[in-house]
Protein backbone atom coordinates (compact mmCIF):
# COMPACT_ATOMS: atom_id res chain seq x y z
CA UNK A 1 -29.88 16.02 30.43
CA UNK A 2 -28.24 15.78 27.34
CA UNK A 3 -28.07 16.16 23.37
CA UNK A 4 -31.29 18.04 21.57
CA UNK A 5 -32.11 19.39 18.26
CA UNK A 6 -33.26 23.00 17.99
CA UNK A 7 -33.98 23.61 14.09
CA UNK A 8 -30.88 21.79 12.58
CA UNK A 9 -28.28 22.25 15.12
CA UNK A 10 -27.70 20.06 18.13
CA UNK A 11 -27.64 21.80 21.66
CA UNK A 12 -26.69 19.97 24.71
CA UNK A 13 -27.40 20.42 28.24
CA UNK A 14 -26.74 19.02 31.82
CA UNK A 15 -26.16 20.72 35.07
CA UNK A 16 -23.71 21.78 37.37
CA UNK A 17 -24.74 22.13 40.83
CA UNK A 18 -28.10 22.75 39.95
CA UNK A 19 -27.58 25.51 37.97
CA UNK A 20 -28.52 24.30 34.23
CA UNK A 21 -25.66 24.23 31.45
CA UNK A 22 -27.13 25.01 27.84
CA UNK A 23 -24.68 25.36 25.28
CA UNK A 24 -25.05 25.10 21.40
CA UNK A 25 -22.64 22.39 19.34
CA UNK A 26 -22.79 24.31 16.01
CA UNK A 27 -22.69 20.87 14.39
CA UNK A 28 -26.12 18.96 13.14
CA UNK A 29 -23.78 15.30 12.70
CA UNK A 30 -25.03 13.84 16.31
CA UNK A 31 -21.83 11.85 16.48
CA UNK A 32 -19.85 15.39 16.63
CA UNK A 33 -22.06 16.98 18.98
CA UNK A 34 -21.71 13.83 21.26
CA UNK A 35 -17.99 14.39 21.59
CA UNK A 36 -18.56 18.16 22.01
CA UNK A 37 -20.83 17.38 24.50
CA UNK A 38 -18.54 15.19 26.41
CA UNK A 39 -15.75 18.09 26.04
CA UNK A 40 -17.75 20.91 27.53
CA UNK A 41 -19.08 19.01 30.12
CA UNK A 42 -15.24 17.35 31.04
CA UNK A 43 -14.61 21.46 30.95
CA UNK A 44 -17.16 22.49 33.14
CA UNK A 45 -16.85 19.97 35.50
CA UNK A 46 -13.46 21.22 36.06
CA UNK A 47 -14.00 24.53 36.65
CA UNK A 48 -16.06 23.49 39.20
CA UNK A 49 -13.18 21.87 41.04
CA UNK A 50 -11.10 24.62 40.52
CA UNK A 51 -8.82 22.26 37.83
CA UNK A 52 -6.72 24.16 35.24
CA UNK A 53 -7.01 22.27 32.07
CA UNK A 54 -4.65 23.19 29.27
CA UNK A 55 -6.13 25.06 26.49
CA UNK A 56 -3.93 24.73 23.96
CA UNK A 57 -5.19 23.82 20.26
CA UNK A 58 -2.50 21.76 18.53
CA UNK A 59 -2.22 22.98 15.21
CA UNK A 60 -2.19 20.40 12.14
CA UNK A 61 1.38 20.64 11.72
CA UNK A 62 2.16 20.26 15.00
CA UNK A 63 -0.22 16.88 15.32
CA UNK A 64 1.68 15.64 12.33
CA UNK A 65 5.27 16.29 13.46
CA UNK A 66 4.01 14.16 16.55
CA UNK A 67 2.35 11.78 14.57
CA UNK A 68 5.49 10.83 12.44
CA UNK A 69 7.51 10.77 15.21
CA UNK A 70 5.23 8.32 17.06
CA UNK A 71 4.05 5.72 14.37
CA UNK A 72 7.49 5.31 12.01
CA UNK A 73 7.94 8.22 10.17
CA UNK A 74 6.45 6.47 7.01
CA UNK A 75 7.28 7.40 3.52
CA UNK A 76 3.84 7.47 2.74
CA UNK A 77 2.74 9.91 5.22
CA UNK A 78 5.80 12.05 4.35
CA UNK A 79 4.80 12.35 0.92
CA UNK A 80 1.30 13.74 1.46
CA UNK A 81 1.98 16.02 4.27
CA UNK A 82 4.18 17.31 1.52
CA UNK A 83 0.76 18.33 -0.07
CA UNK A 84 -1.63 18.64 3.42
CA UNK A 85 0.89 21.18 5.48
CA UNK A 86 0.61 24.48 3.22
CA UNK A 87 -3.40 24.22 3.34
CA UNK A 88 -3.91 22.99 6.60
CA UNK A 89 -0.46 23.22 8.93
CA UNK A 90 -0.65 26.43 10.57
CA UNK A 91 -4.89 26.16 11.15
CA UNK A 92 -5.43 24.58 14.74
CA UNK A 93 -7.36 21.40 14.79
CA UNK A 94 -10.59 22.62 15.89
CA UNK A 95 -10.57 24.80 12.70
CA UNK A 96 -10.29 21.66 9.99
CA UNK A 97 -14.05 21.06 8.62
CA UNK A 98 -15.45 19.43 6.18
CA UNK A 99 -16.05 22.72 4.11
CA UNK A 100 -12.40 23.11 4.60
CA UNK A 101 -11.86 20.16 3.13
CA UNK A 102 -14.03 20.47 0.36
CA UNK A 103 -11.71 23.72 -0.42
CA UNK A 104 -8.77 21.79 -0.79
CA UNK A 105 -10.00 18.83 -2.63
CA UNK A 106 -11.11 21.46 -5.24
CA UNK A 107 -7.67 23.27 -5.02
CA UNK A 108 -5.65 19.85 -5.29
CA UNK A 109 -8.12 18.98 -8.28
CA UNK A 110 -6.53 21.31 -10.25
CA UNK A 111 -3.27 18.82 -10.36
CA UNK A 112 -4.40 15.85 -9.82
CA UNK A 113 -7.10 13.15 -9.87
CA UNK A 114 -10.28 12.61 -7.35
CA UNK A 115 -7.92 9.28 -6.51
CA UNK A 116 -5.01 11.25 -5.30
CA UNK A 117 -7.01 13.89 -3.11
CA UNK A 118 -8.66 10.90 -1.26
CA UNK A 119 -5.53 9.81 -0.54
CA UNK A 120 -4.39 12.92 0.79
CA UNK A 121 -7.83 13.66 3.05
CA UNK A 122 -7.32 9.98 4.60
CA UNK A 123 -4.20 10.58 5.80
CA UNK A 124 -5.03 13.97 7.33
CA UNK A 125 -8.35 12.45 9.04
CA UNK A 126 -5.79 9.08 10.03
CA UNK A 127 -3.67 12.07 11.69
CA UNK A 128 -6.59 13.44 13.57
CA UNK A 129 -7.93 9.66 14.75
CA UNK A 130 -4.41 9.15 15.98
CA UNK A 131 -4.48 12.96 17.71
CA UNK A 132 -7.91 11.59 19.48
CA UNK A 133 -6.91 8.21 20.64
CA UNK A 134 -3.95 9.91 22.61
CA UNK A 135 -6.02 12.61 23.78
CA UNK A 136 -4.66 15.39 22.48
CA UNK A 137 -8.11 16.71 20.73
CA UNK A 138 -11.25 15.96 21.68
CA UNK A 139 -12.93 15.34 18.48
CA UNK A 140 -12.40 13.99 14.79
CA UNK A 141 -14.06 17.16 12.21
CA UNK A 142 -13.29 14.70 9.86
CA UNK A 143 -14.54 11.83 11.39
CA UNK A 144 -17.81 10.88 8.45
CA UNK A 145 -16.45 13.04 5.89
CA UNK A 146 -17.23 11.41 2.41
CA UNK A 147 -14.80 10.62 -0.47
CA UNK A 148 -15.49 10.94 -4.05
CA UNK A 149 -16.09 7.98 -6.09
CA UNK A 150 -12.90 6.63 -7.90
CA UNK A 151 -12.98 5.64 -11.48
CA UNK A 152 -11.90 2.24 -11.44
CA UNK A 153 -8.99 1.79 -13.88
CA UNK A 154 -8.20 -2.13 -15.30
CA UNK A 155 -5.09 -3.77 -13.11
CA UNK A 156 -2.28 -4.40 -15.65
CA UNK A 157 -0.97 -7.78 -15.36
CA UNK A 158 2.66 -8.94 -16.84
CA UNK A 159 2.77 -11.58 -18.97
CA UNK A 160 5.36 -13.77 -19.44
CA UNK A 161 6.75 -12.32 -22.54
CA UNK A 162 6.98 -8.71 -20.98
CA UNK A 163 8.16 -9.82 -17.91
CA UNK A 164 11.34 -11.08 -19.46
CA UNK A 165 11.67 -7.65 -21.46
CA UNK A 166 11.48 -6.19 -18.31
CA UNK A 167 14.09 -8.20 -16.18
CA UNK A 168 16.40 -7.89 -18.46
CA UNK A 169 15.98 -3.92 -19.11
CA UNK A 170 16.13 -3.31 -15.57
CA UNK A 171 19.09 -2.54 -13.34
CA UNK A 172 20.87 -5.41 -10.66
CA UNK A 173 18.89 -3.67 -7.65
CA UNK A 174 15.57 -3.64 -9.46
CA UNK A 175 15.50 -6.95 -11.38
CA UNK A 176 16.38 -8.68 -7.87
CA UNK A 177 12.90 -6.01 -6.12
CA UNK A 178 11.14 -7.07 -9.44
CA UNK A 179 11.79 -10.69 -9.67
CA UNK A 180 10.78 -11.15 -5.56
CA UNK A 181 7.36 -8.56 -5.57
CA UNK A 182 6.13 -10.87 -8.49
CA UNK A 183 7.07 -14.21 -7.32
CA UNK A 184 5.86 -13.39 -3.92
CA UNK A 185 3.32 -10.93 -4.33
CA UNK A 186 4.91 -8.50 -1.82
CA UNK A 187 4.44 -5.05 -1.82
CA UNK A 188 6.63 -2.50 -2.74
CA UNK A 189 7.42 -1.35 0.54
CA UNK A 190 7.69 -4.91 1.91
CA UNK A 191 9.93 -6.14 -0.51
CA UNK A 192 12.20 -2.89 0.07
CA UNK A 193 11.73 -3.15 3.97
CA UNK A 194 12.54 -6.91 3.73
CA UNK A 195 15.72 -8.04 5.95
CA UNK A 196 18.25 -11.02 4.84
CA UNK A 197 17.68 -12.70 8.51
CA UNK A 198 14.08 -13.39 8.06
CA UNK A 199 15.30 -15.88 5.18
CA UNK A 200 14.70 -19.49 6.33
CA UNK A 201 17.28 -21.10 4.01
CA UNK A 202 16.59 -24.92 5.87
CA UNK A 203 12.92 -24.11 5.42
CA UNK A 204 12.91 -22.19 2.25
CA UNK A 205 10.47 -19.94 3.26
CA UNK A 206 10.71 -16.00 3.68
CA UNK A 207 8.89 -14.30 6.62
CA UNK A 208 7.52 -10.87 5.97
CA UNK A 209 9.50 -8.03 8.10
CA UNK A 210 7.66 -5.13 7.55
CA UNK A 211 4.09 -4.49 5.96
CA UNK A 212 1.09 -2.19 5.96
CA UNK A 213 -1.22 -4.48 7.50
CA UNK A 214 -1.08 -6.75 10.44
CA UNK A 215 -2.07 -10.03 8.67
CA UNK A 216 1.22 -9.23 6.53
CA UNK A 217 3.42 -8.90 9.48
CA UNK A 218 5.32 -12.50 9.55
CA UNK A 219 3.54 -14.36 6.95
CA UNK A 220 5.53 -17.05 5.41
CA UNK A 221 5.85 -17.21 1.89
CA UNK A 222 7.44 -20.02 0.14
CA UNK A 223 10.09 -20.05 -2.49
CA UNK A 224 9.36 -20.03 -5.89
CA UNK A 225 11.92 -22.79 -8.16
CA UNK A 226 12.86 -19.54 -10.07
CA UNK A 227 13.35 -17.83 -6.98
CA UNK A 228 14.94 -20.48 -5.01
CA UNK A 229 18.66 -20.13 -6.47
CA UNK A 230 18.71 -16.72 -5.83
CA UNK A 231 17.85 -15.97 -1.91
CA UNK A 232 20.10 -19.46 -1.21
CA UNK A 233 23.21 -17.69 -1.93
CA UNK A 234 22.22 -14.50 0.36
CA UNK A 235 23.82 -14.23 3.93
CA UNK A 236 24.67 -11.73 6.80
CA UNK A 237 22.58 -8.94 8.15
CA UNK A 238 20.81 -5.88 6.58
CA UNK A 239 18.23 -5.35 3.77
CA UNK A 240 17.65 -7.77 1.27
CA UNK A 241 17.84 -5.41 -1.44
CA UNK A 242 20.38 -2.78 -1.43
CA UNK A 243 21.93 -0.48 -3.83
CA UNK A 244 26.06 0.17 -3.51
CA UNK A 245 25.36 -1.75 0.04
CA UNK A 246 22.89 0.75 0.86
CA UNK A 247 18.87 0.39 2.16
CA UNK A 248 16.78 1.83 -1.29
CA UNK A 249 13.72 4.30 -0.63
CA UNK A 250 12.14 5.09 -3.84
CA UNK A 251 12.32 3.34 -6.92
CA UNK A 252 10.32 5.32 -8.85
CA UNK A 253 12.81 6.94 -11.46
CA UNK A 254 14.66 3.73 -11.94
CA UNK A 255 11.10 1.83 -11.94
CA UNK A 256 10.22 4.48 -14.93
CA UNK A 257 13.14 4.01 -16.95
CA UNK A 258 13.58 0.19 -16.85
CA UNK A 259 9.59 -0.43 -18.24
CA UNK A 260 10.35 2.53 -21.01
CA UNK A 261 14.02 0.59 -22.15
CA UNK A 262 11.81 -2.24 -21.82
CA UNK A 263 9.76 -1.10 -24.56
CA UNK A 264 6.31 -2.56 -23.03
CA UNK A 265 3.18 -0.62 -21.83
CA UNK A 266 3.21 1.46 -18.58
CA UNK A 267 2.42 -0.16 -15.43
CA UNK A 268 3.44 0.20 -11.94
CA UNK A 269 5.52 -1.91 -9.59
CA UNK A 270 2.70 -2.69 -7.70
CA UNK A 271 0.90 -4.65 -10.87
CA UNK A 272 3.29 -6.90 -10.15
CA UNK A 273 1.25 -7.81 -7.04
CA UNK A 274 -1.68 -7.76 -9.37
CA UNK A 275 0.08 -10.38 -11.53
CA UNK A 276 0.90 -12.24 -8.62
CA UNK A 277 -2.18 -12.66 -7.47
CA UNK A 278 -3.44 -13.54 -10.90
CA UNK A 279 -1.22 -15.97 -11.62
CA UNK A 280 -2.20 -17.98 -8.47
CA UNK A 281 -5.92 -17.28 -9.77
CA UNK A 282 -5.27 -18.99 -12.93
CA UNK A 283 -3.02 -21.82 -11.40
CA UNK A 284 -6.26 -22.74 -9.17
CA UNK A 285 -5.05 -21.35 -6.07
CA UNK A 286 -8.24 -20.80 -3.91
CA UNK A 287 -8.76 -17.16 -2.57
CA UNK A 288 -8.60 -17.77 1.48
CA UNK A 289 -4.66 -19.12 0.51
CA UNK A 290 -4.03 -16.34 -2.15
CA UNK A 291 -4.95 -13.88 0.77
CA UNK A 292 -3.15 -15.76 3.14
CA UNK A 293 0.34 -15.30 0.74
CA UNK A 294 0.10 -11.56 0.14
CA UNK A 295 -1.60 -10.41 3.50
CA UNK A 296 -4.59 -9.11 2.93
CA UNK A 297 -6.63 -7.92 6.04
CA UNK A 298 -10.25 -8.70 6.47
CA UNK A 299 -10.16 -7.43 10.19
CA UNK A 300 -10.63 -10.71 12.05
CA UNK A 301 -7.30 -12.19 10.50
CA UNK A 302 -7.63 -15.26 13.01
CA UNK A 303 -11.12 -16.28 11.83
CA UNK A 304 -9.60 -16.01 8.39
CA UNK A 305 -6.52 -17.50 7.82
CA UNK A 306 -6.28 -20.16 10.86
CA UNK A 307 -7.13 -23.04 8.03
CA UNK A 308 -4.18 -22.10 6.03
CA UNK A 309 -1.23 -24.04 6.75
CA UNK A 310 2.24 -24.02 5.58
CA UNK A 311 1.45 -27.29 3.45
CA UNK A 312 -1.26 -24.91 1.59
CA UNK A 313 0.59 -22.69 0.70
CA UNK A 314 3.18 -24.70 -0.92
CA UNK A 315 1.29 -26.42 -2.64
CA UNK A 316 0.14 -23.15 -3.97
CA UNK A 317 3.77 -21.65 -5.21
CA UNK A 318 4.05 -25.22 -6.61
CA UNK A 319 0.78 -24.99 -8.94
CA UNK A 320 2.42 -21.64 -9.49
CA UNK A 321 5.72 -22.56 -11.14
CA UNK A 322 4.12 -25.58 -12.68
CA UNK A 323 1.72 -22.63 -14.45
CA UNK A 324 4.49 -20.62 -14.92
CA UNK A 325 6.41 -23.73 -17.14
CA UNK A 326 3.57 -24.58 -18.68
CA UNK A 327 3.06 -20.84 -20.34
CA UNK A 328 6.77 -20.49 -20.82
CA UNK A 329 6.47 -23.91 -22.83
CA UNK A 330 3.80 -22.00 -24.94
CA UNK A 331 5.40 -18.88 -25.45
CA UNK A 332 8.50 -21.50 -26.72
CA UNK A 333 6.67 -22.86 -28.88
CA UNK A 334 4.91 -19.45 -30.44
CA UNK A 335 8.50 -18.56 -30.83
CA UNK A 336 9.29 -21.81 -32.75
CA UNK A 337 6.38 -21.46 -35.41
CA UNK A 338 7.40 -17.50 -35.71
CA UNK A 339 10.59 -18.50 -36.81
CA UNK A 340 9.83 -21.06 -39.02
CA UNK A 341 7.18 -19.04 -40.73
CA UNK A 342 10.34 -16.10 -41.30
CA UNK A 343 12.28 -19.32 -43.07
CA UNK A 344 9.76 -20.47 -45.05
CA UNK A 345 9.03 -16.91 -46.23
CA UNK A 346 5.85 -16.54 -44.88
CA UNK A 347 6.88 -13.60 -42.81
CA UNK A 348 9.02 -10.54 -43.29
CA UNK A 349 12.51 -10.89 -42.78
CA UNK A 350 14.40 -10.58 -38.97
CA UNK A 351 15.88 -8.20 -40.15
CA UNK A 352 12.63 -6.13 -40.41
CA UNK A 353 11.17 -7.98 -37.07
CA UNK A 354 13.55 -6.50 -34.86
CA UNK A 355 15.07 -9.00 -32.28
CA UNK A 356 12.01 -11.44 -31.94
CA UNK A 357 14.30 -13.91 -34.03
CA UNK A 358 17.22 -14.17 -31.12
CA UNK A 359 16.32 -12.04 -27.91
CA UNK A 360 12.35 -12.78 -27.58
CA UNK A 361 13.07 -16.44 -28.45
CA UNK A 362 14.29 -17.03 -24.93
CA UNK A 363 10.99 -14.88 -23.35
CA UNK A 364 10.55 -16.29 -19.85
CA UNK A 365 13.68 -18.03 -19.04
CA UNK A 366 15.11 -16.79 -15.77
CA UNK A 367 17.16 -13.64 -16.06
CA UNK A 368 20.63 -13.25 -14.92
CA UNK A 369 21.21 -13.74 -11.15
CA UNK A 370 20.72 -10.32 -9.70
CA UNK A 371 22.94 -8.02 -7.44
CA UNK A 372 21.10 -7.70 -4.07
């Protein structure tokens, strides 16, 4: 009794009441057949006490209208159902295969990137896991599909002289996102989901609210100096950073225009995470307590981070504004030797320089306090 190949197809068998059961899986991946094996069996056996089992097929859209409802209606999700529903929505779930797949990888790939259709095919088979764990389809199709290999693209990093460009370029709301995501290395969604009452003022600490993975749930992060002036005046309830007193979604127009008025090259809000991280990196921060500040997830998180205590990590943000002096002390003094090259007439003129003379000569001081 069981699961046996016949050419390249899986067939399973077992008996009910002595009478012999062969069916066909029409799948050669032996971890499908297994779970098609366990369905018709579950099936047969209750026939043979006479109980009615529904046989409704969810479709996709219906698993994902459930699936939103049940696990936070994320953004994220949102955004590639946006992309997922017109292909797959109105096909039941026992129709999604891999060759379907395939189909709309190559449709989506005439839009986007290999990156972006990976994206999209994880959260449809993150739908279907879900749909299986609460037993409402008895088998993933998508279960050991393969992605496509990502080009890997360098991380941009900020340095200090851009980061000032782009403080100051950038509206109340998004300086405030800006100046926390890279002095704390939280995420984009963190940051936004962030709440003023998990601000430890006594402490001067901030506990993560909200995050993607469950070693970045509650994680303290310490106070940067720069920082520090900032999150002491905040009180009351709500988000930490609004906009006209209001929670903010998507930054993405706003994020676009700020690093263009900026005048400095592309990057996205996340590379300040990037720079975060780097910044530690180059302070001498080892990597268990860089993890430990931005939350990664290694999936024991106990085995992992238990050794990194509080005092650990402040000593960390405090080898990171000590780096962060140090290079505005050199960018100073760059500035310095600029501008007495221009007066000895070893350079063009200001006036043909642009504003490195007056605006760029303060490059890494702290901006303007920010509007939460």
């Amino acid at each position: 009794m069981g699961l046996y190949k016949r050419g390249d197809l899986y067939w399973c068998q077992f008996y009910i009441k002595g009478v012999r059961q062969l069916h066909p899986t029409g799948t050669s991946n032996r971890r499908e057949a297994e779970q098609i094996f366990q369905q018709l069996k579950r099936r047969a056996n209750a026939r043979r006490h006479r109980v009615v089992i529904d046989n409704h097929i969810p479709t996709v859209s219906e698993l994902a209208t459930l699936f939103l409802a049940k696990t936070g209606n994320k953004q994220y999700h949102r955004e590639r159902l946006e992309f997922l529903l017109p292909f797959f929505g109105e096909r039941r779930a026992d129709d999604v295969t891999k060759a379907l797949a395939q189909e709309y990888r190559a449709k989506r790939l005439e839009e986007v990137k290999d990156a972006t259709a990976n994206r999209d095919l994880s959260v449809l088979r993150r739908i279907l896991y879900w749909a299986l764990d609460e037993q409402l389809i008895d088998f993933n199709p998508l279960a050991r599909i393969k992605m496509v290999a990502e080009a890997k693209h360098h991380r941009r990093v900020l340095s200090i002289e851009d980061e000032w460009k782009l403080l100051h370029a950038a509206p109340p709301y998004l300086r405030f996102a800006s100046l926390v995501a890279v002095d704390t290395g939280m995420r984009r969604g963190e940051v936004l989901g962030q709440f003023k009452e998990h601000l430890d003022q006594a402490r001067q600490l901030l506990e993560v609210t909200k995050s993607k993975t469950a070693a970045g749930v509650g994680r303290e992060i310490p106070w940067t100096r720069r920082l520090r002036p900032f999150l002491m005046e905040i009180s009351g309830e709500g988000h930490l950073v609004t906009f006209r007193e209001e929670p903010i979604r998507i930054i993405k127009k706003s994020w676009r225009t700020a690093v263009k008025k900026a005048g400095i090259r592309y990057l996205r809000f996340h590379d300040l995470r990037h720079t975060f991280n780097t910044r530690l990196m180059e302070a001498g921060v080892p990597q268990d307590v860089r993890k430990a500040l931005m939350g990664h997830s290694d999936g024991d998180i106990n085995a992992t981070y238990t050794h990194v205590e509080l005092p650990m990590k402040r000593q960390a943000i405090h080898l990171l504004d000590a780096w962060w002096a140090k290079q505005r002390q050199i960018l100073r003094a760059r500035r310095l030797k600029q501008k007495e090259k221009r007066q000895h007439g070893d350079v063009e003129s200001e006036d043909t320089q642009g504003n490195d003379g007056s605006q760029q000569g303060q490059a890494g001081e702290t901006v303007g306090r920010p509007e939460g």
